[in-house]
N, C-alpha and C. Protein backbone atom coordinates (compact mmCIF):
# COMPACT_ATOMS: atom_id res chain seq x y z
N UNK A 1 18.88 -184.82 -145.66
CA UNK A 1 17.98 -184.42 -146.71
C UNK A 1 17.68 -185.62 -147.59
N UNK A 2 16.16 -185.56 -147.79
CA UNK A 2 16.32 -186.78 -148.81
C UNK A 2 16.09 -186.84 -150.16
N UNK A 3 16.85 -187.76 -151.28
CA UNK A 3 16.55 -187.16 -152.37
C UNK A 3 14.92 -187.90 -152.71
N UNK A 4 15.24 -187.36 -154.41
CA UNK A 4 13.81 -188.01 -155.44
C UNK A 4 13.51 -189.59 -154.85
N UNK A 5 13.71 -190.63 -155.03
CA UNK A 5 14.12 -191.90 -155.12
C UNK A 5 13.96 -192.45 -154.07
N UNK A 6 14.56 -191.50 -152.83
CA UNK A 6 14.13 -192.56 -151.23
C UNK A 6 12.67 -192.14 -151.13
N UNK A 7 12.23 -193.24 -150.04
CA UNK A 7 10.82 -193.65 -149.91
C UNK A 7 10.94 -193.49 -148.08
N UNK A 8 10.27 -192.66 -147.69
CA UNK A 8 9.92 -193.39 -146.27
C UNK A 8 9.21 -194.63 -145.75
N UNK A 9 10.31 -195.31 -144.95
CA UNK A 9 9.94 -196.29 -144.44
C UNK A 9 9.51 -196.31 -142.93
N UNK A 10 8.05 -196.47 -142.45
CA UNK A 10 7.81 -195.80 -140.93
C UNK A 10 6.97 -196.93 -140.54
N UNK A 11 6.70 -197.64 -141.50
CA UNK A 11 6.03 -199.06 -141.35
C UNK A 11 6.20 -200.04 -140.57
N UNK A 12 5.67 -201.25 -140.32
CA UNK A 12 6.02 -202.45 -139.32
C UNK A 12 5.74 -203.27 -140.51
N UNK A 13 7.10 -204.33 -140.62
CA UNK A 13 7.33 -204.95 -141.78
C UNK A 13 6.23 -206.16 -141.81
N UNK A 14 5.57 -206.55 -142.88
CA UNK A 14 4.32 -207.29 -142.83
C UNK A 14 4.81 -209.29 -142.12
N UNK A 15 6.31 -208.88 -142.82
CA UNK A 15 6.80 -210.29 -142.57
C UNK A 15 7.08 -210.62 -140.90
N UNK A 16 6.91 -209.56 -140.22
CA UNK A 16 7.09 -209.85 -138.60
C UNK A 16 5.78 -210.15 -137.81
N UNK A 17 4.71 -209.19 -138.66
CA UNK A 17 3.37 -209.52 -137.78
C UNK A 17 2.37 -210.68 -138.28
N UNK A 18 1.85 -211.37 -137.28
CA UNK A 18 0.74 -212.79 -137.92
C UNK A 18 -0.48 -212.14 -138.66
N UNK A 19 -1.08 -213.06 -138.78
CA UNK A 19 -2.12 -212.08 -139.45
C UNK A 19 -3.25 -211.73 -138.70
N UNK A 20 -3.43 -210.27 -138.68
CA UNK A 20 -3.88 -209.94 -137.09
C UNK A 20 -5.70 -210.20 -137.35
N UNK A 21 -6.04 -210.69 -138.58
CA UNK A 21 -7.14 -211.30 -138.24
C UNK A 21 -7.85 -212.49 -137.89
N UNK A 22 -6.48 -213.34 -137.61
CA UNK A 22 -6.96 -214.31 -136.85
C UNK A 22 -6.73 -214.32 -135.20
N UNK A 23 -6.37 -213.24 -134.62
CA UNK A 23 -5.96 -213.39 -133.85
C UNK A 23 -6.84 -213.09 -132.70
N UNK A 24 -7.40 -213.18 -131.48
CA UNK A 24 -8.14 -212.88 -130.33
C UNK A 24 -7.85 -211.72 -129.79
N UNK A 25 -9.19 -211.06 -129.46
CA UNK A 25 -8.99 -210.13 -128.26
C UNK A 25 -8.70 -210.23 -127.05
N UNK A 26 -8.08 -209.88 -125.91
CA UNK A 26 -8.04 -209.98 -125.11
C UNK A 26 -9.30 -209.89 -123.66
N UNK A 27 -9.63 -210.18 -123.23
CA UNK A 27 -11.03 -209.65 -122.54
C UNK A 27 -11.16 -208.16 -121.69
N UNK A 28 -9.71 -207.69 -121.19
CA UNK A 28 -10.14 -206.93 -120.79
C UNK A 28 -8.95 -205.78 -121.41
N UNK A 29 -9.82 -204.65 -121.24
CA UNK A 29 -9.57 -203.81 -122.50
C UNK A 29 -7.98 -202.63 -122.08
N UNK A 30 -7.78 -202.20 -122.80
CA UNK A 30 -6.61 -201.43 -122.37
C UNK A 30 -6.99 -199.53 -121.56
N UNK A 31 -8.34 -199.41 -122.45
CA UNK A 31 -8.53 -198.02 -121.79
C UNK A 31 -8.67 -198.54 -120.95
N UNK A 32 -9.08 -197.21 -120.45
CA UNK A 32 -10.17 -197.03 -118.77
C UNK A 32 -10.97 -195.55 -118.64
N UNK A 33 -11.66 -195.86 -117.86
CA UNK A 33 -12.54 -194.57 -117.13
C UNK A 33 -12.66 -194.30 -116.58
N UNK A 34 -13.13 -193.15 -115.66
CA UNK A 34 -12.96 -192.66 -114.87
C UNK A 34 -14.01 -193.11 -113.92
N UNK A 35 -14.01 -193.83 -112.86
CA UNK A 35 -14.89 -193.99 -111.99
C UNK A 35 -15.47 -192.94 -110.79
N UNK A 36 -17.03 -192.10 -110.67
CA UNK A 36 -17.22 -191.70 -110.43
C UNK A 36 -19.10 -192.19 -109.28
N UNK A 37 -18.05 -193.18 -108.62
CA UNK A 37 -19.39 -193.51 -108.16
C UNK A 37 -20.73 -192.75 -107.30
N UNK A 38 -20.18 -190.85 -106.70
CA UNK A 38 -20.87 -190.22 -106.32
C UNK A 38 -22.38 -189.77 -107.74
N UNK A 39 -21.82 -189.82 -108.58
CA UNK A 39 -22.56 -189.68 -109.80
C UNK A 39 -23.68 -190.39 -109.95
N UNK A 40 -25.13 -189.90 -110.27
CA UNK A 40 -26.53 -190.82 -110.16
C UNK A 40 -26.50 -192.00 -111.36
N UNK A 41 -26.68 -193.26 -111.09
CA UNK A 41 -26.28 -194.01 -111.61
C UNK A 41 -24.97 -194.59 -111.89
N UNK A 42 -23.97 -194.49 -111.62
CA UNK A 42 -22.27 -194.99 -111.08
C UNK A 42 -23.32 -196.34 -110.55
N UNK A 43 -21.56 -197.16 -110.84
CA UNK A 43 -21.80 -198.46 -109.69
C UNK A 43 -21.42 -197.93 -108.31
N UNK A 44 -21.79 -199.03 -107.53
CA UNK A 44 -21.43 -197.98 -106.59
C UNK A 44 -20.36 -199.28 -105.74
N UNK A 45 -20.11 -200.27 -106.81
CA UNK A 45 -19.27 -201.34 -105.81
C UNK A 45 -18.29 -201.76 -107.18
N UNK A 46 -17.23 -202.15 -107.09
CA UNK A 46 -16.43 -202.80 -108.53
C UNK A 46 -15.59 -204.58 -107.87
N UNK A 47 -15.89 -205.16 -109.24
CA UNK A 47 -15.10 -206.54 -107.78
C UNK A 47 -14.03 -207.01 -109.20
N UNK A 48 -12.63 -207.16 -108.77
CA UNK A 48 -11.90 -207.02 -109.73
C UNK A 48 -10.68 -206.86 -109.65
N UNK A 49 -9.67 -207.18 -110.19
CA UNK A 49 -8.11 -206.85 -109.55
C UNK A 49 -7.16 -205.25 -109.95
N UNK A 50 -6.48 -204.88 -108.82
CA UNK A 50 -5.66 -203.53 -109.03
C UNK A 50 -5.08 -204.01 -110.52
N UNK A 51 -4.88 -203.04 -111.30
CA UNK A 51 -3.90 -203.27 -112.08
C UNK A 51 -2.45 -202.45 -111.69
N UNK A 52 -2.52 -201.40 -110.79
CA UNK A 52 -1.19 -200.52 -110.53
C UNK A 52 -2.02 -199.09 -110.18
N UNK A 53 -1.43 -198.20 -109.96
CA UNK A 53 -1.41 -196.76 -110.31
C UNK A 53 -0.82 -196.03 -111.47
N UNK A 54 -1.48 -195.08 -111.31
CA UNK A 54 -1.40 -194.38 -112.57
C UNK A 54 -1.27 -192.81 -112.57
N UNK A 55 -0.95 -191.80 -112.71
CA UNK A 55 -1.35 -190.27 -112.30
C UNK A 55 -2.29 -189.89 -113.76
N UNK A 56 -3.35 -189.15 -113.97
CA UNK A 56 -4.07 -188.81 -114.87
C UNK A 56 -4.47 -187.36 -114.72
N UNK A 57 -4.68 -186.74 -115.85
CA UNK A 57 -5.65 -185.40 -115.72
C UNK A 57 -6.58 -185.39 -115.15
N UNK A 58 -7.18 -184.54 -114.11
CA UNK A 58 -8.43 -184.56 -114.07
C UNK A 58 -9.10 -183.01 -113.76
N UNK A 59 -10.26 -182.91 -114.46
CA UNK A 59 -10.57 -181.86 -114.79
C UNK A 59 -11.44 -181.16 -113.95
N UNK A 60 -11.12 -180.00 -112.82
CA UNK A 60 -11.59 -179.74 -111.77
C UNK A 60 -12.20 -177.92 -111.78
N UNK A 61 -13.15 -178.00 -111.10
CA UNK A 61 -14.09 -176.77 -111.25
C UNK A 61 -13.65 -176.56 -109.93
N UNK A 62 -13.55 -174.94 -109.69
CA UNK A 62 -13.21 -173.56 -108.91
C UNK A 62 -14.90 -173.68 -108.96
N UNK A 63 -15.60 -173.59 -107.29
CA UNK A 63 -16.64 -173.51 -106.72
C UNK A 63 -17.15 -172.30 -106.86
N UNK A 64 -16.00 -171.35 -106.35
CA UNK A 64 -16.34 -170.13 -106.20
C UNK A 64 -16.51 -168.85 -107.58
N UNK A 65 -15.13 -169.47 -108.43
CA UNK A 65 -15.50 -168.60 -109.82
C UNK A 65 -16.01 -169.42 -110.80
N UNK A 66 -16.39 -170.98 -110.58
CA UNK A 66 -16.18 -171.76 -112.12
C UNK A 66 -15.65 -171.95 -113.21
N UNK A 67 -13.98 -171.35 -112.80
CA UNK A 67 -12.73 -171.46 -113.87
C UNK A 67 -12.78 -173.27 -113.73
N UNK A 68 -12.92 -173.80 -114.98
CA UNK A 68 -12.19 -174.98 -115.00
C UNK A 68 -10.45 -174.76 -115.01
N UNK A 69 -9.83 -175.78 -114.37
CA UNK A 69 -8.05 -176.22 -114.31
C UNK A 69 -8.20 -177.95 -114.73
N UNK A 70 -6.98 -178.27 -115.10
CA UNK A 70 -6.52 -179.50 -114.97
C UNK A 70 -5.49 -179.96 -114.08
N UNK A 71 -5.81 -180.82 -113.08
CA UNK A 71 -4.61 -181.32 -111.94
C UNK A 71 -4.41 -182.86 -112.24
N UNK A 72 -3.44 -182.83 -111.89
CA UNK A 72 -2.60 -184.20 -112.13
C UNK A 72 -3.30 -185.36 -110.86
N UNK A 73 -3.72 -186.41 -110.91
CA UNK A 73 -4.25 -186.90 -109.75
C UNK A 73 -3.56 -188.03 -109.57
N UNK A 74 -3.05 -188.79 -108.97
CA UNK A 74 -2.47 -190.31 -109.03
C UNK A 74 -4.25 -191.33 -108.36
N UNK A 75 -4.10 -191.67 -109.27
CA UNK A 75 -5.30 -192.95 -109.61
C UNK A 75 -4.62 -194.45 -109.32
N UNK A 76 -5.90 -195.17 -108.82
CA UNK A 76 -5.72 -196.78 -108.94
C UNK A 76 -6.34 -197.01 -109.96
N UNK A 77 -5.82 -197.85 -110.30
CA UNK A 77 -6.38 -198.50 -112.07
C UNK A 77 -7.12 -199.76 -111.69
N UNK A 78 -8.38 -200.64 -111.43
CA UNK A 78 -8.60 -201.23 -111.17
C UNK A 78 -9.89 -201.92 -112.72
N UNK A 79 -9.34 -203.17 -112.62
CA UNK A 79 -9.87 -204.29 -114.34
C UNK A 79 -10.88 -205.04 -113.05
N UNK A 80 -11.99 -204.99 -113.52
CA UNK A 80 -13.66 -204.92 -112.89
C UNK A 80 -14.26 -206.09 -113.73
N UNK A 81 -15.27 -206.87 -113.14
CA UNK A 81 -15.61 -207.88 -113.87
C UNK A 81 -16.84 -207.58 -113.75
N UNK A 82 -17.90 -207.40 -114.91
CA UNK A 82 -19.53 -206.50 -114.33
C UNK A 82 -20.01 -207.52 -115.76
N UNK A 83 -21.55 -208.03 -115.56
CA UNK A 83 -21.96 -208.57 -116.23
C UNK A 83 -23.24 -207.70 -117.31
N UNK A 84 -23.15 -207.92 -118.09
CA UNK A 84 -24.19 -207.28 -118.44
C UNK A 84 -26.00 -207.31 -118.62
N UNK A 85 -27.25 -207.00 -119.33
CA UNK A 85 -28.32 -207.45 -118.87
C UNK A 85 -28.56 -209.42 -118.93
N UNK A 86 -28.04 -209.83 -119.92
CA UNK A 86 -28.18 -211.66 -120.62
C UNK A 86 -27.39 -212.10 -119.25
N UNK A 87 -26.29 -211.13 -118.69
CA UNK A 87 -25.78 -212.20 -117.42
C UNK A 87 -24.72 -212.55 -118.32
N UNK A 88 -24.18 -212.03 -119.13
CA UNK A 88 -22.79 -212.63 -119.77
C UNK A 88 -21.96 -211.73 -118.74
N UNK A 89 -20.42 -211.89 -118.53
CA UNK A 89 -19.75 -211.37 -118.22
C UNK A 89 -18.66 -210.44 -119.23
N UNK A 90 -18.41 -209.62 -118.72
CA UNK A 90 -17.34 -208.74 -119.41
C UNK A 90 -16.48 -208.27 -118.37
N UNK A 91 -15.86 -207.45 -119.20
CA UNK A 91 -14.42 -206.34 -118.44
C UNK A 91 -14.21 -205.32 -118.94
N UNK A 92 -14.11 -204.40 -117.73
CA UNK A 92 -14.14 -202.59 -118.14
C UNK A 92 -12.71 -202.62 -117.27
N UNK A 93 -12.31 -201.73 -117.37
CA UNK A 93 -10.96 -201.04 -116.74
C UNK A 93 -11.55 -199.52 -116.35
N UNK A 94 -11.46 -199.32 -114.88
CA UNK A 94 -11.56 -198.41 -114.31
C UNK A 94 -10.57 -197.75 -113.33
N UNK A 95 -10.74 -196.11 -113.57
CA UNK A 95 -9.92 -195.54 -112.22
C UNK A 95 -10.50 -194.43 -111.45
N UNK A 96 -9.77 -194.56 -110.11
CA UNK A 96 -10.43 -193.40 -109.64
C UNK A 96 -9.12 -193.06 -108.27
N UNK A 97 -9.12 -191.89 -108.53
CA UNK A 97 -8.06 -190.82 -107.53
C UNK A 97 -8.29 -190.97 -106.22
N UNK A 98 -9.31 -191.04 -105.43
CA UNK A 98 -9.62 -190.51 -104.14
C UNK A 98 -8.53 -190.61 -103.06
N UNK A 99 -8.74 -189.89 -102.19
CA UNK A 99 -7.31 -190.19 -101.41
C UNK A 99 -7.27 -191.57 -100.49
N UNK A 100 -8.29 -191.83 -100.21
CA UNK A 100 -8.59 -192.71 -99.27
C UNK A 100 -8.49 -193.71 -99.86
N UNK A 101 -9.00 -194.14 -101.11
CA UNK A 101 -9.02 -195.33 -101.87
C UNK A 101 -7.44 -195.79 -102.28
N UNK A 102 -6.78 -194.48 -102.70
CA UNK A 102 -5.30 -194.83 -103.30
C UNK A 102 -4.84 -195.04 -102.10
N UNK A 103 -4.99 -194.59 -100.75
CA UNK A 103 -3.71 -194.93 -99.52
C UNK A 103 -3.98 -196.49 -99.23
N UNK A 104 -5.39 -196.55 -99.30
CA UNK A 104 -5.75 -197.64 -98.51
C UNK A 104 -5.25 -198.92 -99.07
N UNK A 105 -5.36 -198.76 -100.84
CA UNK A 105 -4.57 -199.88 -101.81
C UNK A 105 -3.18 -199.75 -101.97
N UNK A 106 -2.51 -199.26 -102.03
CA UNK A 106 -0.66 -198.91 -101.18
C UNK A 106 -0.91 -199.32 -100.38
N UNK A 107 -1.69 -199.19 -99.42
CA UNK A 107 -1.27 -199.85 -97.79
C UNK A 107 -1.22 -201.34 -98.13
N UNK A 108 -2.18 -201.74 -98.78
CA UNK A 108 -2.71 -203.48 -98.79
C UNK A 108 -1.17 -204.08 -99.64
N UNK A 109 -1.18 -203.33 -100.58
CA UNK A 109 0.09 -203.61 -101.88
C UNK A 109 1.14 -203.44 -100.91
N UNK A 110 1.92 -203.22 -100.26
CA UNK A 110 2.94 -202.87 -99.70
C UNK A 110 3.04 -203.71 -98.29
N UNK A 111 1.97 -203.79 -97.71
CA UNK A 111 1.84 -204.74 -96.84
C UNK A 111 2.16 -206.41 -97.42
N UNK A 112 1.41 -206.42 -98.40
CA UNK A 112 1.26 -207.92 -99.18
C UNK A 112 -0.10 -208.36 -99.26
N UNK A 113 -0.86 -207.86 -98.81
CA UNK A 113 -2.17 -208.75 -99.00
C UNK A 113 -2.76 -208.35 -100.06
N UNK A 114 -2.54 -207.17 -100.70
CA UNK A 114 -3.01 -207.22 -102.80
C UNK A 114 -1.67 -207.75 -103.20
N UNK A 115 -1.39 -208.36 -104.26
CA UNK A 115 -0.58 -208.19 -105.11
C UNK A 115 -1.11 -207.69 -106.83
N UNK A 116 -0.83 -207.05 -107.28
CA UNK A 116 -1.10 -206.16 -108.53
C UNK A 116 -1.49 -207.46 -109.40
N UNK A 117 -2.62 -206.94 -110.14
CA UNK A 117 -2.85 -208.12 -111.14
C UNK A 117 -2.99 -209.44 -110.30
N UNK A 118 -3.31 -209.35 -109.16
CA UNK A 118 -3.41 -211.08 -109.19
C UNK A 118 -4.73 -211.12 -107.85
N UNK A 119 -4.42 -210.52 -106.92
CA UNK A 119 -5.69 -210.64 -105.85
C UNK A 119 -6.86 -210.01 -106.17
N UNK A 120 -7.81 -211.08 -105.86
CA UNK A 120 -9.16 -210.30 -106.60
C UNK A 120 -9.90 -209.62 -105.28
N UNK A 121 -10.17 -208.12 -105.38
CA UNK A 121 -10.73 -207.48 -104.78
C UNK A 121 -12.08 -206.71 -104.57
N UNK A 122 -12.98 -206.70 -103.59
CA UNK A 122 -14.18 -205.99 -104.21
C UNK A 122 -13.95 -204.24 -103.18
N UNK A 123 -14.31 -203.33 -104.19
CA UNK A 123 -14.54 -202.13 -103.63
C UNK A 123 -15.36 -201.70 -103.88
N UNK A 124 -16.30 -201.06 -102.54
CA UNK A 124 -17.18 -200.79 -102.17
C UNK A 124 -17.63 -199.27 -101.86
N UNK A 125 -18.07 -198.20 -102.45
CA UNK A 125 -18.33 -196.82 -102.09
C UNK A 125 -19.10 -196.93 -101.29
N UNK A 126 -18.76 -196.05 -99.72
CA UNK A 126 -19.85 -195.97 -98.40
C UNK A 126 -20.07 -194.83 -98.10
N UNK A 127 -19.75 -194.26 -99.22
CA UNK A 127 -20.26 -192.62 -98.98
C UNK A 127 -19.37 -191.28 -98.94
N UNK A 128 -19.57 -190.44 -98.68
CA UNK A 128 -18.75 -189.16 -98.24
C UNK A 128 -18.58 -188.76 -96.38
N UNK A 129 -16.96 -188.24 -96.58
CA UNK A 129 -16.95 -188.09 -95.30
C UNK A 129 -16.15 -186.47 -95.21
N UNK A 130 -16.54 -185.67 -94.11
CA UNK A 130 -16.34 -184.37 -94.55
C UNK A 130 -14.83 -184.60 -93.70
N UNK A 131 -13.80 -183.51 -94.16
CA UNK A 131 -12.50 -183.73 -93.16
C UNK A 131 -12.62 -182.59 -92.76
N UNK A 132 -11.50 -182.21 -91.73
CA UNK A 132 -11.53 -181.03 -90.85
C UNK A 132 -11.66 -179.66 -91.02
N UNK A 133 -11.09 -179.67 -92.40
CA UNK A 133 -11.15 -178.64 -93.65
C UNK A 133 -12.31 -177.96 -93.86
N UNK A 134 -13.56 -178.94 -94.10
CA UNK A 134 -14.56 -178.43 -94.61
C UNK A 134 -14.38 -179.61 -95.78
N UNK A 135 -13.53 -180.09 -96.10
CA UNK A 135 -13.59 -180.90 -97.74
C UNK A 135 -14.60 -182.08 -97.89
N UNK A 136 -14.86 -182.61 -98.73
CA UNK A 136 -15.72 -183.98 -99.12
C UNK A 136 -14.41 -185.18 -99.18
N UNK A 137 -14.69 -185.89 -98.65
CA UNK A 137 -13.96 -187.04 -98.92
C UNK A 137 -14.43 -188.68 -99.12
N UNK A 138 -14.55 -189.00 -100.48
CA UNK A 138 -15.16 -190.82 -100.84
C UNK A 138 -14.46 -191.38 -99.61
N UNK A 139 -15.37 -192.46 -99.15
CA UNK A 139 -15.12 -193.50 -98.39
C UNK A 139 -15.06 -194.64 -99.50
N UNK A 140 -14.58 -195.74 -99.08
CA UNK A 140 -14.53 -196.76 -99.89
C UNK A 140 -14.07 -198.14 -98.70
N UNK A 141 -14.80 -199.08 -98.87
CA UNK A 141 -14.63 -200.56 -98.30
C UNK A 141 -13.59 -201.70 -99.09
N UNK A 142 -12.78 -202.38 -98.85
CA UNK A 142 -12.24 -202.91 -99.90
C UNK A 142 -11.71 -204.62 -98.85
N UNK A 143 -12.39 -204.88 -99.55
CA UNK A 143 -12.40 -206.22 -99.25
C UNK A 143 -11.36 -207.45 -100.31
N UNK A 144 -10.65 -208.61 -99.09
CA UNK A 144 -10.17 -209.17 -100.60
C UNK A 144 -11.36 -210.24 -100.52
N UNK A 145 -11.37 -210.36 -101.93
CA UNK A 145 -12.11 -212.12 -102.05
C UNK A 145 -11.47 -213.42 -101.77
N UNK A 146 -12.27 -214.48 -101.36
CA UNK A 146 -10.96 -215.64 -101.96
C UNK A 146 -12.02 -216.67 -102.11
């Protein structure tokens, strides 16, 4: 219990941090988004390094009744280098679930030919492919650079 007199202290003491207005941004950013390159207007290619996986919400519609659910998806996190109209360059952080895309980057990562954060990769959307099911499934190309 605390009395009159104590003060909460929940702060970060001023004497530990520099002064954060001199300090730089980093270029590429900490969110991300959701990459949805079936979507009109999506990129439809990203060139850029894995940052890891990730599992995220994602928010999925019932065809048949249109109950929205939320399912857990495991995503690649991939930091994208896209320029904008002047031709400057920037950095977005993007992800996207698909199954094909996440096995195929585990396969490369685990094999050795990505390493996280460091091989620069371009991925490429080639479309939809139906599986035996009846389901939709993203294709994706993934090339390394060098």
């Amino acid at each position: 219990m605390k009395t009159e007199n104590e003060e909460v202290k929940n702060v970060p003491s001023t004497h530990v941090l520099p002064d954060l207005d001199t300090l730089e941004e980093e270029e590429i950013p900490v969110s991300s988004q959701y990459w949805e390159p079936r979507k009109e207007g999506s990129l439809s290619e990203l060139k850029g390094v894995i940052l890891g996986f990730k599992v995220s919400d994602y928010p999925k519609v019932d065809k048949v009744t249109g109950d929205m659910s939320v399912i857990e998806l495991e995503c690649a996190e991939i930091a994208a280098q896209l320029k904008d109209k002047k031709g400057t360059i920037y950095y977005e952080n993007f992800r996207n679930g698909a199954v094909l895309l996440v096995s195929s980057i585990k396969d490369a990562v685990e094999s050795g030919r990505v390493v996280i954060g460091k091989t620069p990769v371009k991925i490429e959307y080639t479309g939809v492919r139906k599986s035996g099911s009846g389901n939709s499934m993203d294709k994706f190309r993934i090339t390394i650079l060098k």
